[in-house]
PDB file of N, CA and C in Angstrom:
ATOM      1  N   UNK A   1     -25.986  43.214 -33.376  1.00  0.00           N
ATOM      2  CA  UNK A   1     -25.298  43.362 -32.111  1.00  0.00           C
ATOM      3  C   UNK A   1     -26.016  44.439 -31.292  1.00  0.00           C
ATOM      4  N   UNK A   2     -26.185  44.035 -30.378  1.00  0.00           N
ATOM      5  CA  UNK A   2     -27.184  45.081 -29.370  1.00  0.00           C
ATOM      6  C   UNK A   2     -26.011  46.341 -28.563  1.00  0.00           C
ATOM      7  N   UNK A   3     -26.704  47.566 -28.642  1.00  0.00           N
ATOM      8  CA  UNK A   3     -25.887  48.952 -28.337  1.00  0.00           C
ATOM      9  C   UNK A   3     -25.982  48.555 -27.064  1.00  0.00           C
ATOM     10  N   UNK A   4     -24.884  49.282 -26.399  1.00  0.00           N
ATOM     11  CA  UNK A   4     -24.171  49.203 -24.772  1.00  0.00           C
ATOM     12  C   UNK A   4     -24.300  50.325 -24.614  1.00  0.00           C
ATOM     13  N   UNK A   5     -24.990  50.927 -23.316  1.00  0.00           N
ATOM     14  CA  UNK A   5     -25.044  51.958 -22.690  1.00  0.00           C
ATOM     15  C   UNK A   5     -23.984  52.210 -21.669  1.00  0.00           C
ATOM     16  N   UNK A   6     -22.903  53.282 -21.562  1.00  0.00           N
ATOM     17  CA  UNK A   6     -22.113  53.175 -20.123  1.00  0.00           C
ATOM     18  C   UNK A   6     -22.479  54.012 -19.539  1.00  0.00           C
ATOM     19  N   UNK A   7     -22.647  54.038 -18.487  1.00  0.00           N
ATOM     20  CA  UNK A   7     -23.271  54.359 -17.221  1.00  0.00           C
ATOM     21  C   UNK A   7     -22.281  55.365 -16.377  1.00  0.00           C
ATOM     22  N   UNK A   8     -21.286  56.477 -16.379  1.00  0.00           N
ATOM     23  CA  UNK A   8     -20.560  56.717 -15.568  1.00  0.00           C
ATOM     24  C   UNK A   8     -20.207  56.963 -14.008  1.00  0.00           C
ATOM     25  N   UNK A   9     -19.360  55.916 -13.694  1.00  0.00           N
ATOM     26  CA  UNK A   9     -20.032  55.807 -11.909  1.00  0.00           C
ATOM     27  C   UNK A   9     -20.254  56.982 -10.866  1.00  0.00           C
ATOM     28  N   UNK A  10     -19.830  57.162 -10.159  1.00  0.00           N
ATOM     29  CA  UNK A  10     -20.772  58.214  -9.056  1.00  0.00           C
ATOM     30  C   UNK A  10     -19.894  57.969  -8.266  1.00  0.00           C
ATOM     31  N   UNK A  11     -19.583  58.493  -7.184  1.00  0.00           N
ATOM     32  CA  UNK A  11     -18.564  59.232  -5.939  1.00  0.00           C
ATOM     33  C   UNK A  11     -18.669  57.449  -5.477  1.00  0.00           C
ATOM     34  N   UNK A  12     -17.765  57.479  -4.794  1.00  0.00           N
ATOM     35  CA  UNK A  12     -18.152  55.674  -3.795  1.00  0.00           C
ATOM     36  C   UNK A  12     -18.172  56.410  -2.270  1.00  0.00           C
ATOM     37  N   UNK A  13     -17.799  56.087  -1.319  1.00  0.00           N
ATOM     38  CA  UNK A  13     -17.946  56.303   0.246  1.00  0.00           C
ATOM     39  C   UNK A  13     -16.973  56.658   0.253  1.00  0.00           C
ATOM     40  N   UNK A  14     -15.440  56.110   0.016  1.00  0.00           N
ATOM     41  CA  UNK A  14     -14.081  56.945   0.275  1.00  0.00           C
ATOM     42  C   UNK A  14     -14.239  58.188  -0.370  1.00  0.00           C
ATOM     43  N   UNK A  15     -14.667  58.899  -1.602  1.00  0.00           N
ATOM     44  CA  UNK A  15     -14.538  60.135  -1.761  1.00  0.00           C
ATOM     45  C   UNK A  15     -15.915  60.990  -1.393  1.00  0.00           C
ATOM     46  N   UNK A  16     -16.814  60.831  -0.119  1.00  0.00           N
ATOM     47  CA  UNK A  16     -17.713  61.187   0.218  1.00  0.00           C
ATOM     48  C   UNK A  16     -16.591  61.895   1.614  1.00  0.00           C
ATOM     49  N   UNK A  17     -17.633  62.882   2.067  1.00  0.00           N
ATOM     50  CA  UNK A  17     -17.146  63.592   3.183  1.00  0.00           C
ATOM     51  C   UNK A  17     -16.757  62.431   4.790  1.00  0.00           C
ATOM     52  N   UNK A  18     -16.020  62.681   5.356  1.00  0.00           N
ATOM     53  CA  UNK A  18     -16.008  61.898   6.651  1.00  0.00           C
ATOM     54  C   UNK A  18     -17.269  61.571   7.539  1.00  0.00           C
ATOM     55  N   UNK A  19     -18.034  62.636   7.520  1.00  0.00           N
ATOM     56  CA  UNK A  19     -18.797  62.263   8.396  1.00  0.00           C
ATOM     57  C   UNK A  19     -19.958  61.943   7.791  1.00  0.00           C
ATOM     58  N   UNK A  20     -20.049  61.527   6.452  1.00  0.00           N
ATOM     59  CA  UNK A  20     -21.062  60.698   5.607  1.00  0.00           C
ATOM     60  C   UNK A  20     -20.312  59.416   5.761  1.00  0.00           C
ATOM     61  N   UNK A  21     -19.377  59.136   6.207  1.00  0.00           N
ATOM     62  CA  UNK A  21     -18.638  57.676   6.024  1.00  0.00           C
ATOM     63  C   UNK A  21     -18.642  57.252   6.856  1.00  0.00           C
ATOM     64  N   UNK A  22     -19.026  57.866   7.973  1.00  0.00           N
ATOM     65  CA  UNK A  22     -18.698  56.996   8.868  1.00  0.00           C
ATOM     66  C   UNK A  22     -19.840  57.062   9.759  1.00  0.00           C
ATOM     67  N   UNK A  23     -21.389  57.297   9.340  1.00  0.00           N
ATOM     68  CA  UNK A  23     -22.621  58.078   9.816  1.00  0.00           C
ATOM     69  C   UNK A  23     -23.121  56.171  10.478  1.00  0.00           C
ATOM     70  N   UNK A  24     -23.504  56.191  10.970  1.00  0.00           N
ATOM     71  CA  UNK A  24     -24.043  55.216  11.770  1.00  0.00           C
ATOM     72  C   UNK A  24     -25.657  54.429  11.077  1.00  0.00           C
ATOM     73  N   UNK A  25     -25.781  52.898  10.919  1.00  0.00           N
ATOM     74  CA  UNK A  25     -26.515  52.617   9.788  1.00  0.00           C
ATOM     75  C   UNK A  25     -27.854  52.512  10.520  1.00  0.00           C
ATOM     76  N   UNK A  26     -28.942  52.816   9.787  1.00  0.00           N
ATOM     77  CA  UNK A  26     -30.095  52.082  10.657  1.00  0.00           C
ATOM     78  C   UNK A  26     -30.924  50.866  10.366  1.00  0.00           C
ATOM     79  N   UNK A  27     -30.899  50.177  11.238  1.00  0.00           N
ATOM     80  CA  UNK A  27     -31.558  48.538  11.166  1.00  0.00           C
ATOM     81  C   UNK A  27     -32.506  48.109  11.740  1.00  0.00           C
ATOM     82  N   UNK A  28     -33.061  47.393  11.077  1.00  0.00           N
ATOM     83  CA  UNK A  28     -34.358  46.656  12.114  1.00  0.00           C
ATOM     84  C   UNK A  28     -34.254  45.122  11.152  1.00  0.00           C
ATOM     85  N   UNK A  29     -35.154  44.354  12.719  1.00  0.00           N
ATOM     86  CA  UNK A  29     -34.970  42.938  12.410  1.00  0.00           C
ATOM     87  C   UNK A  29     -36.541  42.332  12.374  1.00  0.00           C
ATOM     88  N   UNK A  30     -36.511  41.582  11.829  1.00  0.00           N
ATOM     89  CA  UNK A  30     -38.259  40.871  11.117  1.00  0.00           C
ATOM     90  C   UNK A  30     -38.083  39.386  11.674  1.00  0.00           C
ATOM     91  N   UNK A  31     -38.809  39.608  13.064  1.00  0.00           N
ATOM     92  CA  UNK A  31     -39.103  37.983  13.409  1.00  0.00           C
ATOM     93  C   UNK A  31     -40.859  37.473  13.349  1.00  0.00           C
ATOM     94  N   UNK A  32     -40.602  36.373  12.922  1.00  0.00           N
ATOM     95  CA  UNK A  32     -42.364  35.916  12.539  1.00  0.00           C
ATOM     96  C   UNK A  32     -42.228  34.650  13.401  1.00  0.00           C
ATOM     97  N   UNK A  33     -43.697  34.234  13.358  1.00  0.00           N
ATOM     98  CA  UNK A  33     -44.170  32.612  13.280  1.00  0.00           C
ATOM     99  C   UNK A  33     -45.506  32.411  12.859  1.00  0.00           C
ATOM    100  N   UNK A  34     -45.678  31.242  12.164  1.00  0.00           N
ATOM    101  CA  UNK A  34     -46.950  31.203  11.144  1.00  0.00           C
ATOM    102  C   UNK A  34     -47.721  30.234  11.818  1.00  0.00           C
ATOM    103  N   UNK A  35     -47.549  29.817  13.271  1.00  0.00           N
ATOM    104  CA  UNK A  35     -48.815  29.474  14.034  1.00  0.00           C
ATOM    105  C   UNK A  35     -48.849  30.110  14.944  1.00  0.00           C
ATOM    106  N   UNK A  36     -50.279  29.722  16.004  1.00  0.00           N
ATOM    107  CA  UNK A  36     -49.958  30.380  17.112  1.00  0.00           C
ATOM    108  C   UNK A  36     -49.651  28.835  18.259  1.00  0.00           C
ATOM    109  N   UNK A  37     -49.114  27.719  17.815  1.00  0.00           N
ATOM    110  CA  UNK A  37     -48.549  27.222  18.790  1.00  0.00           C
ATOM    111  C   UNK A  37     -47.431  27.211  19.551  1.00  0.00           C
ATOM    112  N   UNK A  38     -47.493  26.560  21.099  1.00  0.00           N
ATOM    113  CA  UNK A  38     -46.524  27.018  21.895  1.00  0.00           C
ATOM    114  C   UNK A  38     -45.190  27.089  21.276  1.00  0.00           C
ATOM    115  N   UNK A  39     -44.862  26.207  21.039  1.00  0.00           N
ATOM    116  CA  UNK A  39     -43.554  26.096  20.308  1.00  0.00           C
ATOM    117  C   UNK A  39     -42.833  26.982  19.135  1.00  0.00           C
ATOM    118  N   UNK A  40     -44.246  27.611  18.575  1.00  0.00           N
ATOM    119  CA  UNK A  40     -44.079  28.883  17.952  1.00  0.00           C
ATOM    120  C   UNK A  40     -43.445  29.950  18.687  1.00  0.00           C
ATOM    121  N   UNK A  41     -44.360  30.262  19.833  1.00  0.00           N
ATOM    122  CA  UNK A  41     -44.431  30.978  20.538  1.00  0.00           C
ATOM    123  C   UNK A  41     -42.221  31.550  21.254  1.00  0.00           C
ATOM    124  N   UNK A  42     -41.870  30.208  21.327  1.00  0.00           N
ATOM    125  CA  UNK A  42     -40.934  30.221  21.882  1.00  0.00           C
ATOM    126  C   UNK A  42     -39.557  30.631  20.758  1.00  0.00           C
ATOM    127  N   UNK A  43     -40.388  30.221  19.697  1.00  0.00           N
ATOM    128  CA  UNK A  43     -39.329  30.524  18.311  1.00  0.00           C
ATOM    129  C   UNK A  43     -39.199  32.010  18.041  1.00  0.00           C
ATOM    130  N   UNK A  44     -40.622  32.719  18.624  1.00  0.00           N
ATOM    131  CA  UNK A  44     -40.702  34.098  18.268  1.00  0.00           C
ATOM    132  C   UNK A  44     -39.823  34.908  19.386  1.00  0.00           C
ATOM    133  N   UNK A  45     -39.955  34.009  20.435  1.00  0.00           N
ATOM    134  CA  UNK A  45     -39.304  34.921  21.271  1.00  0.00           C
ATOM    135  C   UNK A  45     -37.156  34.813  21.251  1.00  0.00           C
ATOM    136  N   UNK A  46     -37.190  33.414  20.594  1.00  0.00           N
ATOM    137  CA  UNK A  46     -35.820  33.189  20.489  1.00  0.00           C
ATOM    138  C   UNK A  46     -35.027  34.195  19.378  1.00  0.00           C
ATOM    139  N   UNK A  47     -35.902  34.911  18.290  1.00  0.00           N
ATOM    140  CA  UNK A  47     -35.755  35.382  16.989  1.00  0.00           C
ATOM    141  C   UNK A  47     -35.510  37.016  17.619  1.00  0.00           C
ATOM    142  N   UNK A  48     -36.488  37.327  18.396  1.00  0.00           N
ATOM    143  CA  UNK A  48     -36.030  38.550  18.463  1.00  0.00           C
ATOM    144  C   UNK A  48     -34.962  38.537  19.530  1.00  0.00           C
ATOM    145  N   UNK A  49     -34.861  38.154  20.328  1.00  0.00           N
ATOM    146  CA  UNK A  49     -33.733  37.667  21.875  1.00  0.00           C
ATOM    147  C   UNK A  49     -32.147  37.978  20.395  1.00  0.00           C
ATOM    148  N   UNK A  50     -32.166  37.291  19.216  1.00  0.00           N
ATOM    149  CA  UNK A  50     -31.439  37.144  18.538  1.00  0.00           C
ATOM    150  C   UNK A  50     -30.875  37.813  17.556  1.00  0.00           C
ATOM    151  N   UNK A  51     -31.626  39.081  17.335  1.00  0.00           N
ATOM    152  CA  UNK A  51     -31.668  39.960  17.090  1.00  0.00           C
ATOM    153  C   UNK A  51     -31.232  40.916  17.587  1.00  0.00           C
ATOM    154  N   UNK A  52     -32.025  41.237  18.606  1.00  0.00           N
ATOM    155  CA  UNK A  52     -31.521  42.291  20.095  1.00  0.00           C
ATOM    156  C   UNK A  52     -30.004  42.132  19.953  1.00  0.00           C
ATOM    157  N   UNK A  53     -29.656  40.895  20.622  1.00  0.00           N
ATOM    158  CA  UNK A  53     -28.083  41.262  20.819  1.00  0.00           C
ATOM    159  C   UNK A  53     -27.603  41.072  19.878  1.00  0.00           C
ATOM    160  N   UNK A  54     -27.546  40.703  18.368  1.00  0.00           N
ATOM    161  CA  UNK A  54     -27.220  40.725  17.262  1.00  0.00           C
ATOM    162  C   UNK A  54     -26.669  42.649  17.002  1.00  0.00           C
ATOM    163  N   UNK A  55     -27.483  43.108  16.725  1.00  0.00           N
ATOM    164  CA  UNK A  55     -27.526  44.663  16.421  1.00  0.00           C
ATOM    165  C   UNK A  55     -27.284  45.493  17.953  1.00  0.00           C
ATOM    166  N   UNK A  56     -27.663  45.078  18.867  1.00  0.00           N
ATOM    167  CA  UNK A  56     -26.726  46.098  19.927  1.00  0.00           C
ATOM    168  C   UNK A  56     -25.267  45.766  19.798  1.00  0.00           C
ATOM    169  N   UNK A  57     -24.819  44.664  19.784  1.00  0.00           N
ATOM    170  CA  UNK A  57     -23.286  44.430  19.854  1.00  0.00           C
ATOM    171  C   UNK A  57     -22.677  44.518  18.974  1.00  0.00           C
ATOM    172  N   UNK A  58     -23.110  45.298  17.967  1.00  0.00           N
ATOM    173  CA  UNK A  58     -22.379  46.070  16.632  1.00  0.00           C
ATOM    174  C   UNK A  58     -22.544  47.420  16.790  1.00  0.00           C
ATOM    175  N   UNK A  59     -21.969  47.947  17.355  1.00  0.00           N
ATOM    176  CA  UNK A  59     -21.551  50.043  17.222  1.00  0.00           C
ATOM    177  C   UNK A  59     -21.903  50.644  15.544  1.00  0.00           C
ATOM    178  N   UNK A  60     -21.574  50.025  15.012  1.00  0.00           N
ATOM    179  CA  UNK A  60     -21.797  50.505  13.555  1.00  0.00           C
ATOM    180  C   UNK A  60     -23.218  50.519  12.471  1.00  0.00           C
TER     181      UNK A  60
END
């Protein structure tokens, strides 16, 4: 029978200070296209367009 290690857990976010809880996250978004045709072109620009207001219209 193989030994079990327990691990004892660690603080979660509710018993962290307030203003660690509620600190504001940072994000970024990864748009590609793997040609350079037009139609690419328009996918790249739809990805980040989608993005943009994705993450501005979240405060958090």
């Amino acid at each position: 029978m193989p030994e079990i290690e327990i691990i004892a857990a660690t603080k979660t976010l509710q018993q962290q200070p307030l203003s660690v809880a509620t600190r504001k996250k940072r994000v970024a978004a990864y748009a590609r296209v793997s040609t350079e045709q037009d139609e690419q072109q328009s996918s790249y620009e739809a990805q980040v367009d989608f993005y943009t207001r994705h993450i501005k219209s979240n405060p958090d």
